[in-house]
Protein backbone atom coordinates (compact mmCIF):
# COMPACT_ATOMS: atom_id res chain seq x y z
CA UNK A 1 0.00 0.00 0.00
CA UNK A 2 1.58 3.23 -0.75
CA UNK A 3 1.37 6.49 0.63
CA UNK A 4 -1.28 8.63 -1.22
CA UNK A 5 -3.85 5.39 -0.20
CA UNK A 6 -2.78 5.32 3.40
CA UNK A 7 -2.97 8.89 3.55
CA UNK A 8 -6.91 8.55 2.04
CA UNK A 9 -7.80 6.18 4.39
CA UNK A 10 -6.52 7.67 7.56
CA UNK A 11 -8.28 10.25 6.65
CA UNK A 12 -11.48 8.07 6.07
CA UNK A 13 -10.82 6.60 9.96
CA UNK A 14 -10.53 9.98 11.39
CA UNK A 15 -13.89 10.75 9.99
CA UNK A 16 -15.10 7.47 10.98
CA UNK A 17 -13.80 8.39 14.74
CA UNK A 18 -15.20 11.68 15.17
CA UNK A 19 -18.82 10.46 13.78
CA UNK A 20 -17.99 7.42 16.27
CA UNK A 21 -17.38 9.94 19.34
CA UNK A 22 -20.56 11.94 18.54
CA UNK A 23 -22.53 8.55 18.76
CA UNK A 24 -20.82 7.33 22.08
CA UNK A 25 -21.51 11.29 23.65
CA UNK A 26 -25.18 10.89 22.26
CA UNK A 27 -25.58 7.10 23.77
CA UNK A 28 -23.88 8.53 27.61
CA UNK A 29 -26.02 10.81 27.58
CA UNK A 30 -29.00 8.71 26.71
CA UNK A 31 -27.63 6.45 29.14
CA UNK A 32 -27.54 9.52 31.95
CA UNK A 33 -31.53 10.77 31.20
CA UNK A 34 -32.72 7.09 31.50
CA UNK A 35 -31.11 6.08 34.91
CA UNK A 36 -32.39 9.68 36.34
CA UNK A 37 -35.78 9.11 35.00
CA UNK A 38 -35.41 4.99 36.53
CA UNK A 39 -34.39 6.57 39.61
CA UNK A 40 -37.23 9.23 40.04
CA UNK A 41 -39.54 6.40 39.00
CA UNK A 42 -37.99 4.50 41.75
CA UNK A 43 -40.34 6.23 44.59
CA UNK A 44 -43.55 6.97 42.50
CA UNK A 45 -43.73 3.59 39.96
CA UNK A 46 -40.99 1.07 40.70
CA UNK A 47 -42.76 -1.45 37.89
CA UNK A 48 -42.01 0.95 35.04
CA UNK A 49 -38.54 2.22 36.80
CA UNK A 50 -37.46 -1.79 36.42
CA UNK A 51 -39.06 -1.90 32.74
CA UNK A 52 -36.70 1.44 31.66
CA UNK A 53 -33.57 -0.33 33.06
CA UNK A 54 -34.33 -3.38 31.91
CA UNK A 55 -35.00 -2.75 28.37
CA UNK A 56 -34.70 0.76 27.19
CA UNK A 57 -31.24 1.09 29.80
CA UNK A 58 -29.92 -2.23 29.02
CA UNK A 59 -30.01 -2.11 24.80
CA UNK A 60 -28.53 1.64 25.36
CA UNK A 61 -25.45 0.17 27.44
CA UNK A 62 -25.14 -2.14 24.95
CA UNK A 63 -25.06 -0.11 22.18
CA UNK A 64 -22.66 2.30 23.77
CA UNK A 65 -20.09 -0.42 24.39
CA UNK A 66 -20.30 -1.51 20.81
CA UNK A 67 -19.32 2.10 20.07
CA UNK A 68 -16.58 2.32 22.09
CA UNK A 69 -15.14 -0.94 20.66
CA UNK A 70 -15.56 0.32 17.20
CA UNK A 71 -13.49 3.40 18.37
CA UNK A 72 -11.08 1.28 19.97
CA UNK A 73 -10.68 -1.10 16.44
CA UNK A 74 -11.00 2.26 14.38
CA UNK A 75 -7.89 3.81 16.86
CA UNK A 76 -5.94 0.98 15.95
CA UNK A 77 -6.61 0.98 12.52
CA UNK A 78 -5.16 4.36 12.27
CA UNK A 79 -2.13 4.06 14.55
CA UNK A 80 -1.08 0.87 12.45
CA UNK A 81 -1.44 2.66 8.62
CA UNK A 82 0.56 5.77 10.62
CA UNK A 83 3.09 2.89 11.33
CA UNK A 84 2.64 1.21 7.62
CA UNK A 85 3.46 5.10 6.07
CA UNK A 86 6.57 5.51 8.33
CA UNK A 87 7.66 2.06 7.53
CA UNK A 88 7.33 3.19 4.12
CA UNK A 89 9.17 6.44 3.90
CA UNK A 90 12.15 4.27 5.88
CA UNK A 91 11.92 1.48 2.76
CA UNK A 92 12.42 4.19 0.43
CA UNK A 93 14.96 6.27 1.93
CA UNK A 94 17.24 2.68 2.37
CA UNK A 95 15.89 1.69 -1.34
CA UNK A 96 17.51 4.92 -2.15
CA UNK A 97 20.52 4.90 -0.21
CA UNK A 98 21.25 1.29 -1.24
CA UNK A 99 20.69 2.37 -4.93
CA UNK A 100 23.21 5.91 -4.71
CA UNK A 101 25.73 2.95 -3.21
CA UNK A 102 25.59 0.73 -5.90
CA UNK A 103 25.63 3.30 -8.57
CA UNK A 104 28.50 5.03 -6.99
CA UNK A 105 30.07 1.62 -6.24
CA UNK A 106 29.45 0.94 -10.17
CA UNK A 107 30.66 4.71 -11.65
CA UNK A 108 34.17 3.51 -9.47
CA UNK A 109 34.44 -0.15 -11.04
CA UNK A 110 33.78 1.65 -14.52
CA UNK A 111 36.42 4.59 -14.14
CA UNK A 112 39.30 1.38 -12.63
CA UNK A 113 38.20 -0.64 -15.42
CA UNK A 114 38.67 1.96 -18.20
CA UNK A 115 42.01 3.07 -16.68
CA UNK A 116 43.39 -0.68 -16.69
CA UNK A 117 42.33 -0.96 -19.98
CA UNK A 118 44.01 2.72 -21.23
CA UNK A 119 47.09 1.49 -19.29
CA UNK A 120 47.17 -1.69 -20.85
CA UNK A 121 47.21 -0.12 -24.45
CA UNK A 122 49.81 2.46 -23.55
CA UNK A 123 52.08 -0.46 -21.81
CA UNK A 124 51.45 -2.46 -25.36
CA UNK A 125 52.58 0.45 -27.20
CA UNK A 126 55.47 1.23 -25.35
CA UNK A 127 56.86 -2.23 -25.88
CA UNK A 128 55.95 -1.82 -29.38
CA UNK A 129 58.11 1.38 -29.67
CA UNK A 130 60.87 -0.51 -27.60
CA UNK A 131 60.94 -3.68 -30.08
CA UNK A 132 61.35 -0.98 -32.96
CA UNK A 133 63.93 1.05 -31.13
CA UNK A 134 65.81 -2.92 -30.45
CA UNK A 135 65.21 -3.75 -34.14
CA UNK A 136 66.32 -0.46 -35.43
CA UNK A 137 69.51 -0.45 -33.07
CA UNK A 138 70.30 -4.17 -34.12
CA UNK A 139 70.12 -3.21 -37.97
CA UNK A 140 71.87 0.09 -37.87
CA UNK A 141 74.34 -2.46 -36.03
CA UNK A 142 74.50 -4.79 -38.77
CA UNK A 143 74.95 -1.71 -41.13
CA UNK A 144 77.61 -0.69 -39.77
CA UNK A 145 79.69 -3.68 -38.82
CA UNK A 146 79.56 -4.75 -42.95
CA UNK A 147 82.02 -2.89 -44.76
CA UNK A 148 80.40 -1.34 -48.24
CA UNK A 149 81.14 -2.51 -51.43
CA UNK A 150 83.69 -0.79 -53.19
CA UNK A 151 82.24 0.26 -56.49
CA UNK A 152 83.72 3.03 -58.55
CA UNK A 153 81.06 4.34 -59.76
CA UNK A 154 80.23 6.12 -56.31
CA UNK A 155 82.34 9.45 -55.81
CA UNK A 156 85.19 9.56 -53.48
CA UNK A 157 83.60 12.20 -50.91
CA UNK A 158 80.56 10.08 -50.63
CA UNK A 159 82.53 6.90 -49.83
CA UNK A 160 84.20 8.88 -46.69
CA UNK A 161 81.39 10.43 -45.97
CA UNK A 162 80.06 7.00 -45.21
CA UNK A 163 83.45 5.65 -43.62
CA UNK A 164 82.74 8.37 -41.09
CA UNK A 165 79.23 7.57 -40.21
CA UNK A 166 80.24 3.92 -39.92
CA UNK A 167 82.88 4.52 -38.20
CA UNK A 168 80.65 6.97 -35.03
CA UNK A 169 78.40 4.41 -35.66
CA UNK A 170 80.38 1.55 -34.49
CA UNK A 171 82.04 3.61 -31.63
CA UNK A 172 78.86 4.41 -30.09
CA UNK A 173 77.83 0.73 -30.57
CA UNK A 174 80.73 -0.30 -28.56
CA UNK A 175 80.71 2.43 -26.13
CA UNK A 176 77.31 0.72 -25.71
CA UNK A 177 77.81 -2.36 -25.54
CA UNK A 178 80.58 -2.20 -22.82
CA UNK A 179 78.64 -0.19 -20.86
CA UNK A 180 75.92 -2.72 -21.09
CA UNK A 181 78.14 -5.43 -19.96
CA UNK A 182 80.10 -3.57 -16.98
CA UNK A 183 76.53 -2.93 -15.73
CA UNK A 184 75.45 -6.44 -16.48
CA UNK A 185 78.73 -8.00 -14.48
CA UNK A 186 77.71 -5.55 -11.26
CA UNK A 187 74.33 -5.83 -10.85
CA UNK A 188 73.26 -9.27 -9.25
CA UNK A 189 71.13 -11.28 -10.65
């Protein structure tokens, strides 16, 4: 049951009780006018005093404790829906707070998952760039360490313009190298 109908039928019950209380009021004081007329009939005609209280007296007592049992049930009734509505706005405010929890729980798995997956393309092309950089160093390498072919159709400045590069070219490579391997020999492994 949601709100907007417990709200229309508390309202219903609290219509219900006031009509109720107006009837119970009416029946006391039925109840008040019939005992002081039994009791003045008491002295003067004590056969019609025992007739009011026996009938009239007896069906108004009666009626007035149905009443006040109908209030009582009717009480109830609207104590428990004002329990029901609470109960309600409780179930939606942990509904709500469980559902800003999971979608902030989810927004954080998201954001890690993305950033795994951006740091597992930029680790892939890093070692793509270093394989290059390896194959590139290995061939320029190769280049250098093969003497050219001496042709005379290539001019003389060009041919020691080439010497020289090979020549850096393999100086670096060794400089390299034997770094590499003094570093190698000191570092434990």
């Amino acid at each position: 049951m949601d709100n907007a109908a417990i709200d229309v039928e508390r309202v219903k019950l609290w219509e219900a009780m006031g009509k109720l209380e107006q009837m119970v009021h009416i029946a006391k004081t039925l109840d008040d006018r019939l005992e002081e007329e039994a009791a003045s009939l008491d002295h003067t005609d004590p056969a019609k005093a025992k007739a009011i209280r026996e009938t009239a007296l007896f069906y108004v007592r009666q009626r007035t404790q149905d009443l006040l049992t109908q209030m009582a049930v009717t009480v109830q009734g609207y104590l428990a829906l004002d329990l029901v509505k609470k109960n309600n706005v409780e179930l939606v405010k942990g509904v709500d707070r469980a559902s800003t929890t999971t979608v902030g729980a989810l927004r954080t798995a998201v954001t890690v998952a993305q950033a795994m997956t951006n740091q597992r393309l930029v680790l892939a092309q890093i070692t793509s760039l270093n394989e290059t950089t390896a194959g590139i160093i290995d061939s320029t390498g190769s280049c250098c360490a093969t003497t050219p072919p001496r042709s005379t159709s290539r001019p003389p400045r060009a041919r020691s313009r080439w010497r020289r590069c090979s020549a850096r070219s393999r100086t670096s490579t060794t400089r390299w190298t034997r770094s590499t391997r003094s570093r190698s020999r000191r570092s434990p492994t």
